[in-house]
Each structure stands twice: as C-alpha cells, then as structure tokens.
Protein backbone atom coordinates (compact mmCIF):
# COMPACT_ATOMS: atom_id res chain seq x y z
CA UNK A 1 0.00 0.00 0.00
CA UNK A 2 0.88 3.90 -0.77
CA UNK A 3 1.39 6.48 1.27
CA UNK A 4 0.12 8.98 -1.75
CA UNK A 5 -3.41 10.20 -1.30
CA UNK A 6 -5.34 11.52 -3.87
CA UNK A 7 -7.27 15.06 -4.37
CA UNK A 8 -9.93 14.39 -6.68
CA UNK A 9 -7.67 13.43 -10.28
CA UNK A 10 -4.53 14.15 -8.71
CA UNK A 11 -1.79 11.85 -6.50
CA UNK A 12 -0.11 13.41 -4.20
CA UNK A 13 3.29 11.91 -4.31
CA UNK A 14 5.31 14.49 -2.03
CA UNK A 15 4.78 17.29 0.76
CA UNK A 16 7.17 20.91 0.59
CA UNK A 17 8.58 20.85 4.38
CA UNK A 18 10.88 23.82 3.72
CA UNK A 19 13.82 25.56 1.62
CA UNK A 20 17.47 23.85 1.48
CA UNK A 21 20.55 25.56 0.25
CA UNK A 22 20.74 29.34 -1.59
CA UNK A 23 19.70 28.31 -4.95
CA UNK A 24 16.10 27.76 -4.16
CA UNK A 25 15.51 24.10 -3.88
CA UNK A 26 12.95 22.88 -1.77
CA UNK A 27 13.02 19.51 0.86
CA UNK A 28 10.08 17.93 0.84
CA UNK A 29 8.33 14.85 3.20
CA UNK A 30 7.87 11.80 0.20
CA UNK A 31 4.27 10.40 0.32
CA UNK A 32 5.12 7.39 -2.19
CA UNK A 33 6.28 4.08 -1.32
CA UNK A 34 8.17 4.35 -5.22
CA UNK A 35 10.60 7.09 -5.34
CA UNK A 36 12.04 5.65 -8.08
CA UNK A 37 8.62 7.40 -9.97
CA UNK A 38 11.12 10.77 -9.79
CA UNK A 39 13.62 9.77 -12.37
CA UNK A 40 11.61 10.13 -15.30
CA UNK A 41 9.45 12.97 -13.81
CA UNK A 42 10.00 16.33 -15.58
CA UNK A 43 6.88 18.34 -13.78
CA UNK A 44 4.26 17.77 -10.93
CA UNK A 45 1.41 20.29 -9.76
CA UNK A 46 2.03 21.87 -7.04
CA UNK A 47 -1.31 22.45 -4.34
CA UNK A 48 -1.31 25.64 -2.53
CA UNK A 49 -2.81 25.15 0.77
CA UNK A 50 -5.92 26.92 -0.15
CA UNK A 51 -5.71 24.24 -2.74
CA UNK A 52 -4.97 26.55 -5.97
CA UNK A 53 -2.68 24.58 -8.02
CA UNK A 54 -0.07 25.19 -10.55
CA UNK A 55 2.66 23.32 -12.65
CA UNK A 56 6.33 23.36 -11.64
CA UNK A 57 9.05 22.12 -13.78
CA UNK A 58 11.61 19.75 -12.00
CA UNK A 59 15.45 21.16 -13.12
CA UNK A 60 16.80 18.88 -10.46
CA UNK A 61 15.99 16.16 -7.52
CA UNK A 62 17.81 14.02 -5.42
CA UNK A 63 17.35 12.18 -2.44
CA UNK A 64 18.59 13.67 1.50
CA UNK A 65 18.08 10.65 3.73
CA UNK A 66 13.99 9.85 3.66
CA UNK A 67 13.13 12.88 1.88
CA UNK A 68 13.75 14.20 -1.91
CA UNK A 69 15.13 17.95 -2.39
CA UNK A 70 13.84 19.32 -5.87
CA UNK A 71 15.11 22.74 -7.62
CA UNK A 72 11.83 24.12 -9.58
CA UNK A 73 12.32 26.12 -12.46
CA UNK A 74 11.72 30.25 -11.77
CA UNK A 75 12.85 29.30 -8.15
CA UNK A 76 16.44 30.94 -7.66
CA UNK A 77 16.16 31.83 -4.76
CA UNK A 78 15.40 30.88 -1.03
CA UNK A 79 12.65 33.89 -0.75
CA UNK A 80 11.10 32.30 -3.77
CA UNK A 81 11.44 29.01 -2.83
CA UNK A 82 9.40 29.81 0.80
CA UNK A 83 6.49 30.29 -1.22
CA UNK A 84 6.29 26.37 -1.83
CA UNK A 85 6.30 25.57 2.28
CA UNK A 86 3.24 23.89 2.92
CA UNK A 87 2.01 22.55 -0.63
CA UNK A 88 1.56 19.14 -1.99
CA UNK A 89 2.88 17.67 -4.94
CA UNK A 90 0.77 15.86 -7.03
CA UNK A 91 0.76 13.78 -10.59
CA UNK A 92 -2.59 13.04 -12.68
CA UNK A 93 -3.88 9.99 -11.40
CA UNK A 94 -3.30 8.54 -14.38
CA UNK A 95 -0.04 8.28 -14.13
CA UNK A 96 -0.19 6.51 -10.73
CA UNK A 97 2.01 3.50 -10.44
CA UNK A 98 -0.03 0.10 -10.96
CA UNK A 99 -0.28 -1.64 -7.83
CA UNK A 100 -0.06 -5.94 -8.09
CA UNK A 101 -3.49 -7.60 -7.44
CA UNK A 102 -5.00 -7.58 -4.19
CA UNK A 103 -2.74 -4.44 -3.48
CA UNK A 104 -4.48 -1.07 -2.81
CA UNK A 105 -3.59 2.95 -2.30
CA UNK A 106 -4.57 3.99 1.16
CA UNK A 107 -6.56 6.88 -0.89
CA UNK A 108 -8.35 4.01 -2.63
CA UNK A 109 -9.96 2.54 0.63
CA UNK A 110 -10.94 5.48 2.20
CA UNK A 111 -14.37 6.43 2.17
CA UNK A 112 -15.09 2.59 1.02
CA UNK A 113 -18.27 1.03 2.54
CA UNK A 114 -17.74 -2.09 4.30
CA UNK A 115 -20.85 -4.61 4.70
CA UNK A 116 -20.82 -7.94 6.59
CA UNK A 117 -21.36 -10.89 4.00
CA UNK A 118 -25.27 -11.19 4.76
CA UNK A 119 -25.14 -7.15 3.40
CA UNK A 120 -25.31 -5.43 6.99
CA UNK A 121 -23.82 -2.05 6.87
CA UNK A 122 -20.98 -1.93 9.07
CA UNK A 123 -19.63 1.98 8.21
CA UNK A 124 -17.19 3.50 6.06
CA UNK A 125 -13.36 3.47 6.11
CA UNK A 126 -12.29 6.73 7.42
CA UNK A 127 -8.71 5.99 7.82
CA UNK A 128 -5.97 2.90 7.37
CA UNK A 129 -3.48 2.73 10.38
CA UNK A 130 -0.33 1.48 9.49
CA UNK A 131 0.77 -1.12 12.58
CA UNK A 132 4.36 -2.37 11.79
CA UNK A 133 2.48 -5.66 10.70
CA UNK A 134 -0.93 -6.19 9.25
CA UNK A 135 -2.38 -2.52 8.39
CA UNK A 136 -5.73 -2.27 9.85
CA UNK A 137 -8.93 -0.36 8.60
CA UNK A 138 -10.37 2.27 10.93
CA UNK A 139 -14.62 2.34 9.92
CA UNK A 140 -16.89 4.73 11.52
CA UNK A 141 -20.05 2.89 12.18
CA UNK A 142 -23.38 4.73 12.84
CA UNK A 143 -23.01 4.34 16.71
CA UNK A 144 -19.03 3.56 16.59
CA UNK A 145 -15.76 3.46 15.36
CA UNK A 146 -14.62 -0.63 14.71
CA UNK A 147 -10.88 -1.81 13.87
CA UNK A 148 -10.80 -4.71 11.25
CA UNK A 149 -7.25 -6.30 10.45
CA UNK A 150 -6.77 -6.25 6.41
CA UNK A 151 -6.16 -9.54 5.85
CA UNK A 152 -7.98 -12.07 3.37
CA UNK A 153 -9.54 -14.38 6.24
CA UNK A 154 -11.81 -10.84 7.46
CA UNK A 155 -11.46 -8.48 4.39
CA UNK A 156 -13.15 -10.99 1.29
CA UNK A 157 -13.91 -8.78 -1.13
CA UNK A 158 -12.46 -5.07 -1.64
CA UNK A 159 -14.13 -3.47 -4.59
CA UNK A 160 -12.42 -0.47 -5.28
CA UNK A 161 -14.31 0.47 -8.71
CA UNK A 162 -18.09 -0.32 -6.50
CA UNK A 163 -16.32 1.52 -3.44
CA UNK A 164 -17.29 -1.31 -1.09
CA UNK A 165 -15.67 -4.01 0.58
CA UNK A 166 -17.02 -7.24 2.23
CA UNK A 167 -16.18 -8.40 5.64
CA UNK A 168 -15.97 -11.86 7.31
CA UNK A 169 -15.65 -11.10 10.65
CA UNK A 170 -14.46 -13.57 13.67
CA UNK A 171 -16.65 -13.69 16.29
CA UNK A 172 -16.63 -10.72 18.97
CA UNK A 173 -14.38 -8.85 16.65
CA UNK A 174 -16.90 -5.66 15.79
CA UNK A 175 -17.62 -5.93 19.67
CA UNK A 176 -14.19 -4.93 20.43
C-alpha cells in the first residue's frame, strides 16, 4: 500500500517541508512508497494550501536521507522558494504506479463502505493505520468506530471500482 493520497484526479506523491541551500531548492516529506517514480518525472502540480494549483518544472531532484530535495524552475532563490512551504505535490492519477493484485492505495480505501457478507452495513473506512504488521482499517459505524485487520480471512472482497468491501468477521471482533 501507498502512502500517496489523492485530491480528486490528482496523487499526491510528495509534501514541501521547507527551503534547502541558496539556490532555491525545496526539501520535501515523500508520500510514495516508489521514489524511483522521480527519475523520469520532468513536472508535478504543485497544491497551494488553499488548494490553488499550478505546474512546476523539475530542473533537479535528489534524495537527503527519507526525503527528496527538488530545484523548480523560476525558483532561484530561497525567498522564492518559501512560497512552496506547505504545498503538496501531485501527478494526474493517471499516471499513478499500478499496484499488483490484491494491493491497494490507502486513498483508494478510504471512504469505502464495508458490509458484513449477509449485506449489513458496518460503516465507512475513514482511515488505514499502518501497525508495523498487518495494516488495519479504521470504519466509523453509525453508533461507533470498529478496527478490522486487512487480511484475506476478514477483508473478502475489496471493490475499489463499487467503493465497497465485504467483511468476514471472527466472532466478537466488531464488539471490540
């Protein structure tokens, strides 16, 4: 699964955390589990935090420990290059890397509906929590919130296209 998350037809792929250096180059926070997607990136669209967007061209990238610096075209500077702090970069959703079968973005599950195999509504995903193991689906329910472990024996059926997925749960489990 991705980090990216996804703003209507966009992926966001990266996060501006601040300027580096004097010529204007930016570090930013990567929110893809592929950073090899960079080397054959020439542009992304940049979101503003009041989410207006515009197109930067990359001149140059490379990677600082678990974050990638870029130098933007038009920013030579580091009072330019402030003006970036804060937004998201995104590509078209197109051009999203395709995930193997049975492999889903977290962007992709969110917002999902998530029914019990007889059809009972059990809520919507609102979040996926990363655990150091098994990642595990947060759903808010009409009355509460229930945790269900993503794995094959509880999650059946994910149906990203039909935004629903199908649950199996073990006994006690949507009690917890």
């Amino acid at each position: 699964m991705s980090l990216s998350e996804a703003t209507d037809d966009l992926v966001v792929i990266a996060r501006v955390a601040r300027t580096r250096g004097l010529r204007g180059e930016v570090l930013a926070d990567l929110y893809t589990d592929f950073p090899g997607r960079f080397e054959d990136l020439d542009s992304v669209i940049a979101i503003a935090p009041d989410e207006s967007r515009r197109s930067l061209q990359i001149e140059e990238h490379w990677f600082h420990g678990n974050r990638i610096v870029f130098k933007f075209a038009g920013y030579d500077s580091i009072e330019a290059a402030q003006d970036l702090a804060g937004f998201q970069l995104a590509v078209p959703a197109s051009e999203r890397i395709e995930l193997p079968a049975g492999m889903f973005y977290e962007w992709e599950l969110i917002g999902c509906r998530v029914e019990a195999l007889d059809g009972t509504l059990i809520g919507k995903v609102s979040e996926v929590l990363k655990t150091g193991g098994v990642e595990v689906l947060l759903i808010a329910g009409a009355e509460r919130e229930h945790m269900v472990p993503m794995v094959d024996d509880i999650c059946v059926e994910i149906d990203i296209e039909r935004k629903r997925i199908r649950i199996d749960p073990p006994e006690g489990l949507l009690e917890l």
